[in-house]
C-alpha atoms as a PDB file:
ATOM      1  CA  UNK A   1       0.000   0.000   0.000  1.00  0.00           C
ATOM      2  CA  UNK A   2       1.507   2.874  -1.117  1.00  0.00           C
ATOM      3  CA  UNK A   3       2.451   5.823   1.604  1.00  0.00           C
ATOM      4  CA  UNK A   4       2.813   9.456   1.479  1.00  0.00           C
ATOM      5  CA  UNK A   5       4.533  10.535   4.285  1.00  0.00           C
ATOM      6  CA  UNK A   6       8.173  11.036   3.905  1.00  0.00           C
ATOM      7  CA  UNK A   7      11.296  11.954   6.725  1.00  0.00           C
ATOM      8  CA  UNK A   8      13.187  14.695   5.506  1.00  0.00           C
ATOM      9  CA  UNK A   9      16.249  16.058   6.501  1.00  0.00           C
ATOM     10  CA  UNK A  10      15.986  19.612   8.424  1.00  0.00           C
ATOM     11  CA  UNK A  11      19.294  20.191   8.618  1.00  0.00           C
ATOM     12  CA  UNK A  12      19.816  20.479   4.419  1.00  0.00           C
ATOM     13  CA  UNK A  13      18.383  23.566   2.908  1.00  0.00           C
ATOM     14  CA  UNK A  14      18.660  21.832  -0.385  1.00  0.00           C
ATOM     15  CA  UNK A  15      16.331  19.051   1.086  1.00  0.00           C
ATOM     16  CA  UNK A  16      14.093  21.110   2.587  1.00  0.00           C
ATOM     17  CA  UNK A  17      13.393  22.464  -0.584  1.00  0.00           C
ATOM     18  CA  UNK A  18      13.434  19.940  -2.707  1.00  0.00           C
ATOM     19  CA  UNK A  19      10.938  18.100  -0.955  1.00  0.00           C
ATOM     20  CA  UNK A  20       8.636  21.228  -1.279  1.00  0.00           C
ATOM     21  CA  UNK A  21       8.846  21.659  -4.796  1.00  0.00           C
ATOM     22  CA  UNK A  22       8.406  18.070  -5.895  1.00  0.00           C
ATOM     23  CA  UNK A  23       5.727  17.196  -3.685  1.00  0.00           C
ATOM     24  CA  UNK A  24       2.686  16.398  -5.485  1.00  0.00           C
ATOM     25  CA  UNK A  25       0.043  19.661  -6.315  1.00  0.00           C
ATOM     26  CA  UNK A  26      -3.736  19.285  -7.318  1.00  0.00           C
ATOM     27  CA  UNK A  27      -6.248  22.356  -8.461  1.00  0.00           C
ATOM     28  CA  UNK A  28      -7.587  24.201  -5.187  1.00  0.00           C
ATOM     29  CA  UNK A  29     -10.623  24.986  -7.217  1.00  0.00           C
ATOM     30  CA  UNK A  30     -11.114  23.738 -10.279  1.00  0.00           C
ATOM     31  CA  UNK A  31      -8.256  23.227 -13.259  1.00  0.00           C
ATOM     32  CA  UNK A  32      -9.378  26.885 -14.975  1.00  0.00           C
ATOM     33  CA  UNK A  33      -8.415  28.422 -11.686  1.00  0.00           C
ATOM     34  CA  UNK A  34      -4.680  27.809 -12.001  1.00  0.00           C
ATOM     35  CA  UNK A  35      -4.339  27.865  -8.423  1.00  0.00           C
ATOM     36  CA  UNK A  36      -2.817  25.113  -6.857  1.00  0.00           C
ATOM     37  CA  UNK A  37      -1.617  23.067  -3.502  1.00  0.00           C
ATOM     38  CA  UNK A  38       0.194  20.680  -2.096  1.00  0.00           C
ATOM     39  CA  UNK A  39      -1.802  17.494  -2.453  1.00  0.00           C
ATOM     40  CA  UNK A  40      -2.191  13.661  -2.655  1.00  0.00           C
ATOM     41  CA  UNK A  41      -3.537  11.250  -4.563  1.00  0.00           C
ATOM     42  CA  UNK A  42      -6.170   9.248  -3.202  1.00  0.00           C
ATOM     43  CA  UNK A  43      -7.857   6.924  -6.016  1.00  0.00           C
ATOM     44  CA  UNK A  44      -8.805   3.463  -5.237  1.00  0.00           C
ATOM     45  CA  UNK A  45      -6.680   2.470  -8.643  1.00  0.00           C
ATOM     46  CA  UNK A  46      -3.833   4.320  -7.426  1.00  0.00           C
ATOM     47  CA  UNK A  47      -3.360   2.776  -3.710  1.00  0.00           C
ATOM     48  CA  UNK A  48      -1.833  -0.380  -4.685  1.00  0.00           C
ATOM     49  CA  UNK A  49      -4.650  -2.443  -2.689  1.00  0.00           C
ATOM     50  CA  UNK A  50      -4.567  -6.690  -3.667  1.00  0.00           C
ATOM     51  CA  UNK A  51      -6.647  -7.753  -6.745  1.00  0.00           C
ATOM     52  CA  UNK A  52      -8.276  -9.696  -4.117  1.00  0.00           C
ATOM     53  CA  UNK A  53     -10.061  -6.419  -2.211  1.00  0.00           C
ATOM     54  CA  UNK A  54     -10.032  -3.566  -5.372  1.00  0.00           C
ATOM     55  CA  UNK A  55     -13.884  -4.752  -5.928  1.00  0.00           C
ATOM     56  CA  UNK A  56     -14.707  -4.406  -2.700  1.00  0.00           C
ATOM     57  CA  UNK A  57     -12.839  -0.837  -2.010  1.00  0.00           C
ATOM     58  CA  UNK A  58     -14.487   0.315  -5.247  1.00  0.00           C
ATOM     59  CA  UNK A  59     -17.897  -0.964  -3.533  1.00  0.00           C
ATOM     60  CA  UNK A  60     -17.458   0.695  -0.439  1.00  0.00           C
ATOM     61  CA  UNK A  61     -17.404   4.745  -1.741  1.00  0.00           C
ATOM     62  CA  UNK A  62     -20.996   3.999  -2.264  1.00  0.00           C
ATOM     63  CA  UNK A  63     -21.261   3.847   1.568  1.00  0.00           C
ATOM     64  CA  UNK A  64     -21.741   6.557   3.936  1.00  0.00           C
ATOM     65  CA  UNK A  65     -20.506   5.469   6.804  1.00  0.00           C
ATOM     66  CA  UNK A  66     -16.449   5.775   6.029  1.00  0.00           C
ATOM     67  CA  UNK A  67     -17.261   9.438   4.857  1.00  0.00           C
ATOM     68  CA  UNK A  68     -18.465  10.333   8.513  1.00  0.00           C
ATOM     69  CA  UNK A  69     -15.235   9.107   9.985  1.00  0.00           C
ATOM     70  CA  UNK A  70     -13.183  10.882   6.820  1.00  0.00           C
ATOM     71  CA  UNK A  71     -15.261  14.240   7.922  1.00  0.00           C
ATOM     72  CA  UNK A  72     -13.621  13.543  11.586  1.00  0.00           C
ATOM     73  CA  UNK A  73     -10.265  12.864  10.993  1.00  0.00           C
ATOM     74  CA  UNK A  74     -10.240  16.119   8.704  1.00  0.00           C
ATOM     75  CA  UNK A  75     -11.971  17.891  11.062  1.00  0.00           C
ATOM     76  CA  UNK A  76      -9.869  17.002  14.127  1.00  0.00           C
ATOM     77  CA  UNK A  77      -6.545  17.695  12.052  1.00  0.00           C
ATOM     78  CA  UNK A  78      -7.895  21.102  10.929  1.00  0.00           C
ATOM     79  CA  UNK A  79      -8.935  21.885  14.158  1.00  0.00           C
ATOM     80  CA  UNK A  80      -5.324  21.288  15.671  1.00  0.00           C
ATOM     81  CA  UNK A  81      -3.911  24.045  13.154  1.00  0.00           C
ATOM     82  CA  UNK A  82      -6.726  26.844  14.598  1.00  0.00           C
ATOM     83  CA  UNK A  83      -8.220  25.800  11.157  1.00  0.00           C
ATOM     84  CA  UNK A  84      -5.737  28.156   9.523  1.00  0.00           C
ATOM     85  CA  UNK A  85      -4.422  24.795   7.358  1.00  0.00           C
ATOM     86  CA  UNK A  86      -7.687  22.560   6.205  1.00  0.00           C
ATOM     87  CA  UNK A  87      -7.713  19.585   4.071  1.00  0.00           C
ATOM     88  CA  UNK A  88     -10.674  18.581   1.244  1.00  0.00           C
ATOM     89  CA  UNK A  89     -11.523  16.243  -0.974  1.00  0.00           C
ATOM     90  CA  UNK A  90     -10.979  17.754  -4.706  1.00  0.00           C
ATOM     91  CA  UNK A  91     -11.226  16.684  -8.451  1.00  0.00           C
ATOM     92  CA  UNK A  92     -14.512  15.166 -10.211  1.00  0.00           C
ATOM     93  CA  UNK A  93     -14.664  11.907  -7.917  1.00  0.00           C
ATOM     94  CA  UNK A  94     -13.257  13.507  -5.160  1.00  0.00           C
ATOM     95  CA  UNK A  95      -9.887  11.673  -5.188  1.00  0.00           C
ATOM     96  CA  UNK A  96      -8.079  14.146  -4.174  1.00  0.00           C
ATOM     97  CA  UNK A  97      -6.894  15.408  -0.514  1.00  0.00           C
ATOM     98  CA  UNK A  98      -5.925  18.632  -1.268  1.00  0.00           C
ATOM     99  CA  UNK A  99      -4.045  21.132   1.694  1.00  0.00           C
ATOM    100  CA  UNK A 100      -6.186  24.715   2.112  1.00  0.00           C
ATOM    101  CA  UNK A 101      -5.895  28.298   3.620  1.00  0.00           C
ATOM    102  CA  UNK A 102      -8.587  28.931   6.619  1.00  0.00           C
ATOM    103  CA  UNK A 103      -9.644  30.204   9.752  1.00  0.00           C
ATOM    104  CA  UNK A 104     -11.705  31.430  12.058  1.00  0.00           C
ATOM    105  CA  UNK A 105     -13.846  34.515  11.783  1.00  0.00           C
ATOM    106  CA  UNK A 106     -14.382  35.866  15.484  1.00  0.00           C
ATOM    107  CA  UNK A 107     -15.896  39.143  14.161  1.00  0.00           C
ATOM    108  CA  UNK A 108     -19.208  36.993  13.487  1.00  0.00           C
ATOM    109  CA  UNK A 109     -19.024  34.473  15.682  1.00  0.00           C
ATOM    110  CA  UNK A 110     -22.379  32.624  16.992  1.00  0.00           C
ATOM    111  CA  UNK A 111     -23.153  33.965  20.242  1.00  0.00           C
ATOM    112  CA  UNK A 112     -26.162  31.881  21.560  1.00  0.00           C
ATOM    113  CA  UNK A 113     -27.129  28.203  21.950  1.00  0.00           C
ATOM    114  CA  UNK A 114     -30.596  26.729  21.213  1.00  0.00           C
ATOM    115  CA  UNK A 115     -30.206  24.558  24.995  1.00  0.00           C
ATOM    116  CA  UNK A 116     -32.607  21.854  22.818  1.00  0.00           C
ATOM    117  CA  UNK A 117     -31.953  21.879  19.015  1.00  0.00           C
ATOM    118  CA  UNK A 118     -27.937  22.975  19.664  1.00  0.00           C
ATOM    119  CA  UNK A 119     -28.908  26.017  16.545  1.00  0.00           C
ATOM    120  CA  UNK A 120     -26.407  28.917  16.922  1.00  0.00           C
ATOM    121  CA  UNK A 121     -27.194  32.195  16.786  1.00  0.00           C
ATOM    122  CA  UNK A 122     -26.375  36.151  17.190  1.00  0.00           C
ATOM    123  CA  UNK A 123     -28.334  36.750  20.412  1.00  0.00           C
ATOM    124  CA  UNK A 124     -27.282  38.960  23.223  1.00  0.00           C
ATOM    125  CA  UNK A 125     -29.276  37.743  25.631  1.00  0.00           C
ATOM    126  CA  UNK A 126     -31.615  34.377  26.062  1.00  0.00           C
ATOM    127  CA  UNK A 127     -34.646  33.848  24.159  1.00  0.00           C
ATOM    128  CA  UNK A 128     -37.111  31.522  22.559  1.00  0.00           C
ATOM    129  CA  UNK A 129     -35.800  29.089  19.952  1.00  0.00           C
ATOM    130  CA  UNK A 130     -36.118  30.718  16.904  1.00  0.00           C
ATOM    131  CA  UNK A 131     -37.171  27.376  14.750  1.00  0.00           C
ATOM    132  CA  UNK A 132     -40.795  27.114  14.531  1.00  0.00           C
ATOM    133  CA  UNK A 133     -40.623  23.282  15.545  1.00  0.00           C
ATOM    134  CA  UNK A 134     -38.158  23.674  18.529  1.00  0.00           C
ATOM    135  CA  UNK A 135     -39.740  24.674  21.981  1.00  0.00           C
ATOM    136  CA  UNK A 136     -36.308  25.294  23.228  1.00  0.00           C
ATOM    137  CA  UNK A 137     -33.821  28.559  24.642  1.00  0.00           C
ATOM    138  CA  UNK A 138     -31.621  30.090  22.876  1.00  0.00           C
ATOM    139  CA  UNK A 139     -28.931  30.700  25.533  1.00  0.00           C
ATOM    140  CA  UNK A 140     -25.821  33.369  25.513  1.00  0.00           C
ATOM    141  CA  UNK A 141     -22.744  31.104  25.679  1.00  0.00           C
ATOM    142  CA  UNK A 142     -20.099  32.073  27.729  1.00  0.00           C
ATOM    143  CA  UNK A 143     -17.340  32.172  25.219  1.00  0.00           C
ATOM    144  CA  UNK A 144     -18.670  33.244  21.264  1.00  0.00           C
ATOM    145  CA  UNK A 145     -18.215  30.224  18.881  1.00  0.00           C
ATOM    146  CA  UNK A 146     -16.643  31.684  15.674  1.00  0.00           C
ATOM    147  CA  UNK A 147     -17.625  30.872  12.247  1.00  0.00           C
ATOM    148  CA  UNK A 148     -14.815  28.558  10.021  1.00  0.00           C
ATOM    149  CA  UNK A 149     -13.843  29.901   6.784  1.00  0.00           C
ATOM    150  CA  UNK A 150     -11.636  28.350   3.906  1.00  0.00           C
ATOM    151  CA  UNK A 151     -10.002  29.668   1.146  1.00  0.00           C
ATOM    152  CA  UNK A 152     -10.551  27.024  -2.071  1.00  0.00           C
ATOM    153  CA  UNK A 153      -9.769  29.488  -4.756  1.00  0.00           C
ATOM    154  CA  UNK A 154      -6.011  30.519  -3.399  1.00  0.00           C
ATOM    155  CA  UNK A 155      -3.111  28.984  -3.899  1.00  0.00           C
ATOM    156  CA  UNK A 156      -0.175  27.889  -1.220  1.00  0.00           C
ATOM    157  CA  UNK A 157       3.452  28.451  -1.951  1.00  0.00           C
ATOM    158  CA  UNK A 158       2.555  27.965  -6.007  1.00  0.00           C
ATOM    159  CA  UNK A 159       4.672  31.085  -7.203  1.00  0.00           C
ATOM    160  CA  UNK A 160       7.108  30.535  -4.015  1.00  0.00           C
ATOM    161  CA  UNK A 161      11.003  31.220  -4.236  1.00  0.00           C
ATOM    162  CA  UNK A 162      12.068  28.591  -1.601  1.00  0.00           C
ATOM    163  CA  UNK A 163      15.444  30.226  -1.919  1.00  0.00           C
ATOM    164  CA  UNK A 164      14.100  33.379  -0.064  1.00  0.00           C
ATOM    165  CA  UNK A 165      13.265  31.980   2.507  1.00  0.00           C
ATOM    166  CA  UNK A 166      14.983  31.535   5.843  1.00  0.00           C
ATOM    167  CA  UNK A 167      15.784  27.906   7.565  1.00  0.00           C
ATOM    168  CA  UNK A 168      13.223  28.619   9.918  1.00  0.00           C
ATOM    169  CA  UNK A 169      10.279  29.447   7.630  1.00  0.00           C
ATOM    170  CA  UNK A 170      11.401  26.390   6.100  1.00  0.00           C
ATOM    171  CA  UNK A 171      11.486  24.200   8.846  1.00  0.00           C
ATOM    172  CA  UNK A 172       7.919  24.949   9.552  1.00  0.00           C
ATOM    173  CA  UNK A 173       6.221  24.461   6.448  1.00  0.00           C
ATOM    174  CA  UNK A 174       8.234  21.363   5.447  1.00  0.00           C
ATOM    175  CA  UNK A 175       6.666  20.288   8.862  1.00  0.00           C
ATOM    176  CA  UNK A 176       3.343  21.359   7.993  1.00  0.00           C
ATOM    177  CA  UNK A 177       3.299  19.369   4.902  1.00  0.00           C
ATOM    178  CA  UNK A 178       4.567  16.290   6.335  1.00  0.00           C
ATOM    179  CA  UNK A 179       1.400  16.563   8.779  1.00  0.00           C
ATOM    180  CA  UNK A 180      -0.912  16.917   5.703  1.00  0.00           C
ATOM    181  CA  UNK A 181       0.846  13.681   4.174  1.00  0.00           C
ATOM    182  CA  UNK A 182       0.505  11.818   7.817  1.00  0.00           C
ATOM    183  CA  UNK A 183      -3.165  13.105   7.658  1.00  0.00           C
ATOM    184  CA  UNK A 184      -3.605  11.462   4.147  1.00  0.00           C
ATOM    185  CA  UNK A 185      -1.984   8.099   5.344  1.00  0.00           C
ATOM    186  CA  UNK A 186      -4.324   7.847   8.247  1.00  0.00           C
ATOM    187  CA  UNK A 187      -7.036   8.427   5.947  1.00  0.00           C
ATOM    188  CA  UNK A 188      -6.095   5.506   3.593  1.00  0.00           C
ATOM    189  CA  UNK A 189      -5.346   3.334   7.202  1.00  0.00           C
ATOM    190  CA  UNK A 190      -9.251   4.051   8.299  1.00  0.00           C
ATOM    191  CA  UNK A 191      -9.850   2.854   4.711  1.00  0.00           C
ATOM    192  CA  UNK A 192      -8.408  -0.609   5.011  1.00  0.00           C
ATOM    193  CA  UNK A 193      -9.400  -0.979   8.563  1.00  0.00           C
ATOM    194  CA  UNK A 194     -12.804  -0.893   7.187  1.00  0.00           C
ATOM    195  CA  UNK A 195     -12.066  -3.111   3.992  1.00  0.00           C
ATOM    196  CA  UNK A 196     -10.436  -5.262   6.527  1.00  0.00           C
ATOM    197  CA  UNK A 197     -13.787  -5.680   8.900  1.00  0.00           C
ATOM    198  CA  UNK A 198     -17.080  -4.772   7.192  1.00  0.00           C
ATOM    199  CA  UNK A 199     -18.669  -5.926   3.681  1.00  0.00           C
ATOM    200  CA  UNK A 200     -20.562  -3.896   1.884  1.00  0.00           C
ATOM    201  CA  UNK A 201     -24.383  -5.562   2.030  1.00  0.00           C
ATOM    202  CA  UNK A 202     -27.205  -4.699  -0.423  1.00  0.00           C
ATOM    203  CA  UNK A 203     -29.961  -3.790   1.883  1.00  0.00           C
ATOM    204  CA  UNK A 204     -33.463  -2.659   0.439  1.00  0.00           C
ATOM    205  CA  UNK A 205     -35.082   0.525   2.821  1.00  0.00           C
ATOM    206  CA  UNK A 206     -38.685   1.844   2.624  1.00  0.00           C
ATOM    207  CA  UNK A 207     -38.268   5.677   2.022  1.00  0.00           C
ATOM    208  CA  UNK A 208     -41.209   7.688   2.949  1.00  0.00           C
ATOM    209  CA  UNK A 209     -43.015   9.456  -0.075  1.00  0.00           C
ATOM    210  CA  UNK A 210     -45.362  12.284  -0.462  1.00  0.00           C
ATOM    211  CA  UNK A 211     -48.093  12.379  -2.613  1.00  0.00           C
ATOM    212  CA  UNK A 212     -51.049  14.077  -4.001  1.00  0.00           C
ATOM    213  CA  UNK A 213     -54.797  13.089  -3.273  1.00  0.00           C
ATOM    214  CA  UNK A 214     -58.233  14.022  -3.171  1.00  0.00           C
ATOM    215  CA  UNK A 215     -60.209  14.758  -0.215  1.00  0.00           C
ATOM    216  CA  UNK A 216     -64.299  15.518  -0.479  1.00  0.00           C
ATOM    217  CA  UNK A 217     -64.637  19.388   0.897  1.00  0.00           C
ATOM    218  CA  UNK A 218     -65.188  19.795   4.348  1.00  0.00           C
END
């Protein structure tokens, strides 16, 4: 299976910088952007899984379930950064992790609590749940929960001039990468451990429909 993370040396400018300019990039956007990022590959095809299990991997995008715990581990990573550095799924079938530009917006940051629903809102002081169905509070919080915003249309360190920059600055971002590539091989890991313990079943569900009909006038 292949991997993505790599060691690098921090001691070798040339390294450093090397290993920044030959990582893999993937659109931010889409391709008639022309902005890109540092990125990985993460096809089924391109994982190097046995003949024995591609089927079955193939099978298993049609299930929800490995999405939710995707959504977490991106979530928790991004979270760890201040969401300043986020990570998406890019490219027509989504087979692409793709590093982003974020953060948090504190100037309009949610300062009430629905105490039933959990619905966020601008309130200053408590008040009825604003959702017609919810018989709840909206309650101030104590601390303002701020909004999360991403950047998908700009680039990071496309146009960059590695030889500019100090050791340092280096350093850091070489680090930062090598956390996005850890992030992608965790990603892949979940993967397998769910190739490795579930099957993907055919199950038939009765989905609730609404229709038209006549009534006589009351």
């Amino acid at each position: 299976m292949n991997r993505f993370y790599e060691k690098v040396d921090m001691r070798s400018r040339e390294t450093m910088i090397q290993y920044l300019e030959n990582h893999f990039r993937y659109n931010t956007m889409n391709s008639w952007n022309r902005s890109t990022s540092y990125a990985n590959c993460v096809k089924v095809h391109r994982l190097d899984f046995p003949e024995e299990i591609m089927q079955k991997a193939f099978d298993m995008l049609d299930c929800s379930e490995i999405y939710d715990v995707f959504g977490r581990l991106l979530r928790d990573w991004a979270d760890a950064q201040s969401w300043e550095w986020q990570v998406g799924f890019n490219g027509r079938s989504g087979g692409y992790l793709v590093l982003y530009h974020g953060g948090l917006d504190w100037k309009n940051a949610r300062t009430a609590k629905c105490n039933h629903c959990g619905k966020l809102t601008w309130h200053k002081q408590d008040t009825p749940c604003t959702s017609e169905w919810c018989g709840g509070v909206l309650q101030v919080l104590e601390k303002p929960v701020p909004q999360v915003f991403s950047q998908p249309g700009k680039s990071v360190d496309q146009d960059e001039d590695f030889n500019e920059w100090d050791m340092e600055t280096l350093r850091e971002r070489v680090k930062l990468v090598q956390e996005f590539d850890r992030l992608c091989d965790q990603v892949v890991s979940e993967y397998v451990y769910f190739l490795r313990h579930y099957d993907v079943v055919d199950k038939d569900i009765l989905v609730p429909k609404s229709i038209r009909t006549l009534e006589p006038v009351s």
